[in-house]
Each structure stands twice: as C-alpha cells, then as structure tokens.
Protein backbone atom coordinates (compact mmCIF):
# COMPACT_ATOMS: atom_id res chain seq x y z
CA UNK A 1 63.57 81.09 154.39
CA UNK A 2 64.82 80.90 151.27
CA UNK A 3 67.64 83.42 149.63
CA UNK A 4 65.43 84.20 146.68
CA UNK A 5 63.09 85.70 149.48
CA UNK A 6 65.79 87.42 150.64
CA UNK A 7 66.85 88.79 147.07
CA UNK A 8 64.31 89.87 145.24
CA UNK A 9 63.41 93.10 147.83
CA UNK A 10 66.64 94.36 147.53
CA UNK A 11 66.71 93.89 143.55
CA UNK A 12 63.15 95.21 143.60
CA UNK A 13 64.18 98.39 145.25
CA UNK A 14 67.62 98.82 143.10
CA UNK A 15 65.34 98.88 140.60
CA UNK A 16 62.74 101.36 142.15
CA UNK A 17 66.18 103.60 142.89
CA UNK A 18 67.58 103.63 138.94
CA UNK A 19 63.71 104.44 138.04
CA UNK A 20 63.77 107.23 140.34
CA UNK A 21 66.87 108.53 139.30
CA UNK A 22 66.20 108.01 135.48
CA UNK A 23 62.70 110.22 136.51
CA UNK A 24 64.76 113.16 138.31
CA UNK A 25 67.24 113.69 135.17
CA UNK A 26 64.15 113.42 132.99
CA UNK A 27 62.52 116.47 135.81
CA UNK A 28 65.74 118.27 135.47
CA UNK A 29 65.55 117.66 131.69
CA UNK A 30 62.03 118.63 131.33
CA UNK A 31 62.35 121.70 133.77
CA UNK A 32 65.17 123.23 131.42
CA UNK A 33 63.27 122.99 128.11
CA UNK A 34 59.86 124.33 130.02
CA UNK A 35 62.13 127.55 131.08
CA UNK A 36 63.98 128.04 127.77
CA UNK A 37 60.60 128.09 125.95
CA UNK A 38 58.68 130.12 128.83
CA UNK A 39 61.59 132.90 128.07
CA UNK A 40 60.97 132.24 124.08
CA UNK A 41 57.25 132.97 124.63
CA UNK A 42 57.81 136.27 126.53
CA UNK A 43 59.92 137.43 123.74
CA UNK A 44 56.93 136.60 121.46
CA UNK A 45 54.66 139.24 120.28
CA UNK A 46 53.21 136.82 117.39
CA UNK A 47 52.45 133.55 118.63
CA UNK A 48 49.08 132.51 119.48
CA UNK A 49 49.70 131.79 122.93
CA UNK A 50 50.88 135.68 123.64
CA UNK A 51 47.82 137.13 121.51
CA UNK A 52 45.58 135.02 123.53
CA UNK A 53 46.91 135.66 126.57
CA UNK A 54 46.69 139.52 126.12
CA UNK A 55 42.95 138.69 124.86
CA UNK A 56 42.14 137.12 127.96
CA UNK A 57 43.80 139.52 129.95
CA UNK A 58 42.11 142.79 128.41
CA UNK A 59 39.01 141.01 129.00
CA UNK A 60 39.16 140.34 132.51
CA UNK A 61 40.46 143.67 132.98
CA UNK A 62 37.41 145.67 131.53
CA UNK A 63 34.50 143.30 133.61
C-alpha cells in the first residue's frame, strides 16, 4: 500500500466537503433573493406574473 492510496480519499472528500459547503451558502444565498422577490411580486399589481396569475385563477374559478 502505497501513501498516495492512502491520500487521495481523504483529499477527495475535503474536497467533496468545501463543494458542499460552497453549495449550502449558495442555497442560503439563493433562498434569500427567491423570498425578497416572492414579497416584491405580492406587492405587484402590474407585473405580468400577478396579471397572469389572477387570469388563471378567475378561470379555474368559473369551470
């Protein structure tokens, strides 16, 4: 056994663990903008996204 064999998993996985913490700030991140703009749509009585969604939502109400 050589000590490459023995490095490489453990600098494999170091690896693996900054990815995954890179990915969970990014989620964090990600989950922050997607509420700030959820509350910025609610507020919207303009946008296309709110007149479609009250188009869609007056039409499965009269069916």
């Amino acid at each position: 056994m050589q000590l490459k064999d023995l490095i490489e998993p453990r600098a494999k996985l170091a690896q693996q663990a900054k990815r995954i913490r890179e990915l969970e700030q990014e989620l964090v991140t990600l989950k922050a903008q997607n509420d700030s703009m959820r509350d910025g749509m609610r507020r919207c009585v303009t946008c296309e996204y709110r007149i479609d969604y009250k188009a869609r939502q007056g039409q499965s109400t009269e069916e």
